[in-house]
Protein backbone atom coordinates (compact mmCIF):
# COMPACT_ATOMS: atom_id res chain seq x y z
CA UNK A 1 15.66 5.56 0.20
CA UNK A 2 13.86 7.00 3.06
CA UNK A 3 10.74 5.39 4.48
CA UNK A 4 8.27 6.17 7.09
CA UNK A 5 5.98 3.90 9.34
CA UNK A 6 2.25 4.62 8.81
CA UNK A 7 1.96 6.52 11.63
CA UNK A 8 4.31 8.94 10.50
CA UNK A 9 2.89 8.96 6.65
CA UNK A 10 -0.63 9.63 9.40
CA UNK A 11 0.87 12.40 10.84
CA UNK A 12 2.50 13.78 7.95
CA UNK A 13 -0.60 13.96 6.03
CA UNK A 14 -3.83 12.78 8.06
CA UNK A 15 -6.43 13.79 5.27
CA UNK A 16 -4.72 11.90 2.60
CA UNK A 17 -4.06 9.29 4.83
CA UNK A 18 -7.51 8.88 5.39
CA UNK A 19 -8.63 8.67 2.12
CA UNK A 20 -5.63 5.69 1.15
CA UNK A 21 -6.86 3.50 3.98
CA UNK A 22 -10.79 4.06 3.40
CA UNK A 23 -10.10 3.31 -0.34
CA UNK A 24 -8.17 0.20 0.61
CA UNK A 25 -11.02 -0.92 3.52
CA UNK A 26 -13.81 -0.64 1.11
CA UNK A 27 -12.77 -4.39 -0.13
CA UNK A 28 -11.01 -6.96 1.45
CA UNK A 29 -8.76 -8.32 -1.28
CA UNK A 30 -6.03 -6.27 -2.77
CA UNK A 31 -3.16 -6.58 -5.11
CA UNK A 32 0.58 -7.27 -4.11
CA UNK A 33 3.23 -7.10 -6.84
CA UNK A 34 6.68 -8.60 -5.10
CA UNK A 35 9.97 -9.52 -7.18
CA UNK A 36 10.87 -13.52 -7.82
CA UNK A 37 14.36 -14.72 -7.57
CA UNK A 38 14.88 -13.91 -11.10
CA UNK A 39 14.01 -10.27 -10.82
CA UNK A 40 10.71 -10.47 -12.59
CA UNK A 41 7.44 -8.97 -10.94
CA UNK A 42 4.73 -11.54 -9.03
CA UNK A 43 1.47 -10.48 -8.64
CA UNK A 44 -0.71 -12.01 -5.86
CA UNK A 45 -3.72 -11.14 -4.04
CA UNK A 46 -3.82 -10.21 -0.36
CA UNK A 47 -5.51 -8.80 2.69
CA UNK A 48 -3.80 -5.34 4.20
CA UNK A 49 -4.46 -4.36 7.97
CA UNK A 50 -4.03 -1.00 9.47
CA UNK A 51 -3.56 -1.87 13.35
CA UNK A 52 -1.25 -0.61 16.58
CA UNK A 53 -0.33 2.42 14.25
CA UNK A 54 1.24 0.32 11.13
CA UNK A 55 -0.04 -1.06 7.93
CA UNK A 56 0.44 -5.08 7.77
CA UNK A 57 0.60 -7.74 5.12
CA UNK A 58 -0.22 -11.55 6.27
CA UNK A 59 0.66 -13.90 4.58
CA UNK A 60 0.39 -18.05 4.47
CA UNK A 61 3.06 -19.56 5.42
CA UNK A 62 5.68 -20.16 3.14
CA UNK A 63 3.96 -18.80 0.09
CA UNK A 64 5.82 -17.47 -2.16
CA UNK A 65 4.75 -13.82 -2.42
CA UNK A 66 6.51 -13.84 1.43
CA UNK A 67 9.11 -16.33 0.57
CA UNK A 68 9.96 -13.10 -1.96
CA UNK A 69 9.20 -10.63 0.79
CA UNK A 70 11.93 -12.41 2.55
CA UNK A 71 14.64 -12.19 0.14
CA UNK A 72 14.34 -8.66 -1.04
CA UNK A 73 11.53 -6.50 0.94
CA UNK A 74 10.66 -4.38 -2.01
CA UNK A 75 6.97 -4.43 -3.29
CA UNK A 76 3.44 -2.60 -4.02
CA UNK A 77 0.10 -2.55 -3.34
CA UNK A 78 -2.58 -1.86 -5.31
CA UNK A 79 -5.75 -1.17 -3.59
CA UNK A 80 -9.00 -3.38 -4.94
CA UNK A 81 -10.31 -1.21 -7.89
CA UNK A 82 -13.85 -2.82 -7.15
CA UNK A 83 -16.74 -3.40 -9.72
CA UNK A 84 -16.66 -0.02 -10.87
CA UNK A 85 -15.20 0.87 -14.01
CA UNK A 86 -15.41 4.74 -13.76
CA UNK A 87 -13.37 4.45 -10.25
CA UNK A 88 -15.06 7.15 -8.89
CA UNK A 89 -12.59 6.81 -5.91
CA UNK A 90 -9.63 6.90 -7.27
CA UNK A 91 -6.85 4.42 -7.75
CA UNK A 92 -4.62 4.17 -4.76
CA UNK A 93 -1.18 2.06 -4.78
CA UNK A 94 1.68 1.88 -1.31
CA UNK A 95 5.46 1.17 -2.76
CA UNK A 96 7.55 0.34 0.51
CA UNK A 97 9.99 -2.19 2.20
CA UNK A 98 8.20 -5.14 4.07
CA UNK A 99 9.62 -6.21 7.31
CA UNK A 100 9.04 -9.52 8.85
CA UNK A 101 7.65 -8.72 12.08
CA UNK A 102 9.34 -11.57 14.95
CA UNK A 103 8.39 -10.48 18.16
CA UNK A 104 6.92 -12.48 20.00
CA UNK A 105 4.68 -9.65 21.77
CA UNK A 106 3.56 -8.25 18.91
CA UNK A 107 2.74 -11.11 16.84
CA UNK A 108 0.75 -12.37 20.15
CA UNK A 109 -1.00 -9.29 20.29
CA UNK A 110 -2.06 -9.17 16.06
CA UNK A 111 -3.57 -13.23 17.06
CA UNK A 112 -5.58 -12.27 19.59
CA UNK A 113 -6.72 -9.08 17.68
CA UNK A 114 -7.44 -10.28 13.86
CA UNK A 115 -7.48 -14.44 15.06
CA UNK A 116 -5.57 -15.35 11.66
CA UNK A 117 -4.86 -18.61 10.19
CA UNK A 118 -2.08 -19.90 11.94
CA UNK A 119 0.79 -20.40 11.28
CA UNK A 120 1.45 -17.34 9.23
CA UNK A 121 4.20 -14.52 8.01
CA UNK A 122 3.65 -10.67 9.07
CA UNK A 123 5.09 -8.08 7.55
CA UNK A 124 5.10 -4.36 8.76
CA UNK A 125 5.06 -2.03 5.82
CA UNK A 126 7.70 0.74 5.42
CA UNK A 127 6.42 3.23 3.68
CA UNK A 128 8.61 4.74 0.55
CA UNK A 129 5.70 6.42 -1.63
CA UNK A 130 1.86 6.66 -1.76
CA UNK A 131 0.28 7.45 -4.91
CA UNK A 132 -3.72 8.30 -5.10
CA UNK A 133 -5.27 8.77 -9.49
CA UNK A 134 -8.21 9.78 -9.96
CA UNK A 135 -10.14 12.15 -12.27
CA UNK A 136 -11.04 15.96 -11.31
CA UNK A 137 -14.22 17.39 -13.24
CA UNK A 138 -14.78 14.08 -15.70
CA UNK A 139 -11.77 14.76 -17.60
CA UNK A 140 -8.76 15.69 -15.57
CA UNK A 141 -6.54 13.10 -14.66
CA UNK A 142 -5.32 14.20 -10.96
CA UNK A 143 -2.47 12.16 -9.31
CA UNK A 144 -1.44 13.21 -5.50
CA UNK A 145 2.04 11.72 -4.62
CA UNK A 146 3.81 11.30 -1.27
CA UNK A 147 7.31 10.40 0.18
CA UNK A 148 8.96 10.87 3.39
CA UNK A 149 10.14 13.85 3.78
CA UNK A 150 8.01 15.25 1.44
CA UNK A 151 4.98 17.10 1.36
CA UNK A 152 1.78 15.58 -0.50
CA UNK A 153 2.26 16.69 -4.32
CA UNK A 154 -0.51 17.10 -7.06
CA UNK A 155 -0.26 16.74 -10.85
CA UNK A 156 -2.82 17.50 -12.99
CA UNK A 157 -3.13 16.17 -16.29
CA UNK A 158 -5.68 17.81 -19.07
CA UNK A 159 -7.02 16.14 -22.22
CA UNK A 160 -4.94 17.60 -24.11
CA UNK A 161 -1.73 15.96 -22.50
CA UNK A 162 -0.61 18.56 -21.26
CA UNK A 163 0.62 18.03 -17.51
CA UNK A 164 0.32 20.83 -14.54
CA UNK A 165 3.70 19.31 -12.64
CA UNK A 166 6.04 17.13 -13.79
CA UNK A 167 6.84 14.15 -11.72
């Protein structure tokens, strides 16, 4: 599956972009959904950073939502959905590949930047799909949908069921 940095998802699609990273910086603490050894989904909490161009995950070291990071980088990440139930902003999730980020230069440069909890694991996120719900009008369900390669795609869903673009 192709993937894309988040400078090129940026670049790709800068007004969408900006809407997926204000939604996920109006709260701190997200949700990550890796896979354990046996194949089942774990669901953590976690900060996300957008810095230097990428989208990071930091994580304690050792836990085990990186400890599964490590062994197969596939995961999500569902943005906060906040105290309000009517989501007025949409529901915003990231599906990628994590990468454990080892350089030396780079990881010096994120400490003196953010000043996390040392020690720690950082992932850079490879982006495979962004996916933004939300309602149009009070009763259309609207979902916009990227991939690399791709251009930003919107279905729209009616109260009847019926469904303006099948995914």
């Amino acid at each position: 599956m192709t993937s894309s940095s988040w400078e090129e998802f940026r670049s790709a699609e800068p007004a969408f972009a900006d809407t997926v990273r204000t939604r996920f910086q109006q709260y701190r603490h997200h949700v990550l959904a890796t896979l354990r050894k046996d194949g089942f989904p774990r669901v953590t909490g976690l900060e996300v950073d957008f810095r230097f161009g990428e989208l990071w995950l930091g994580m304690m070291p050792n836990s085990r939502k990186a400890l599964d990071l490590r062994r197969d980088p596939r995961f999500a990440v569902q943005a906060n959905p906040g105290p309000d139930a009517e989501m007025a902003d949409g529901d915003v999730r990231i599906s990628g590949r994590a990468v454990e980020e080892t350089d030396p230069a780079v990881l010096a440069r994120f400490i003196e930047e953010v000043k996390p909890p040392e020690p720690f694991h950082l992932f850079r996120v490879e982006l495979t799909e962004v996916v933004r719900t939300g309602l149009e009008g009070g009763d259309t369900l609207a979902i916009q949908a990227w991939r690399p390669g791709h251009s930003l795609r919107t279905f729209r869903r009616g109260n009847d069921g019926s469904m303006g673009e099948a995914f």
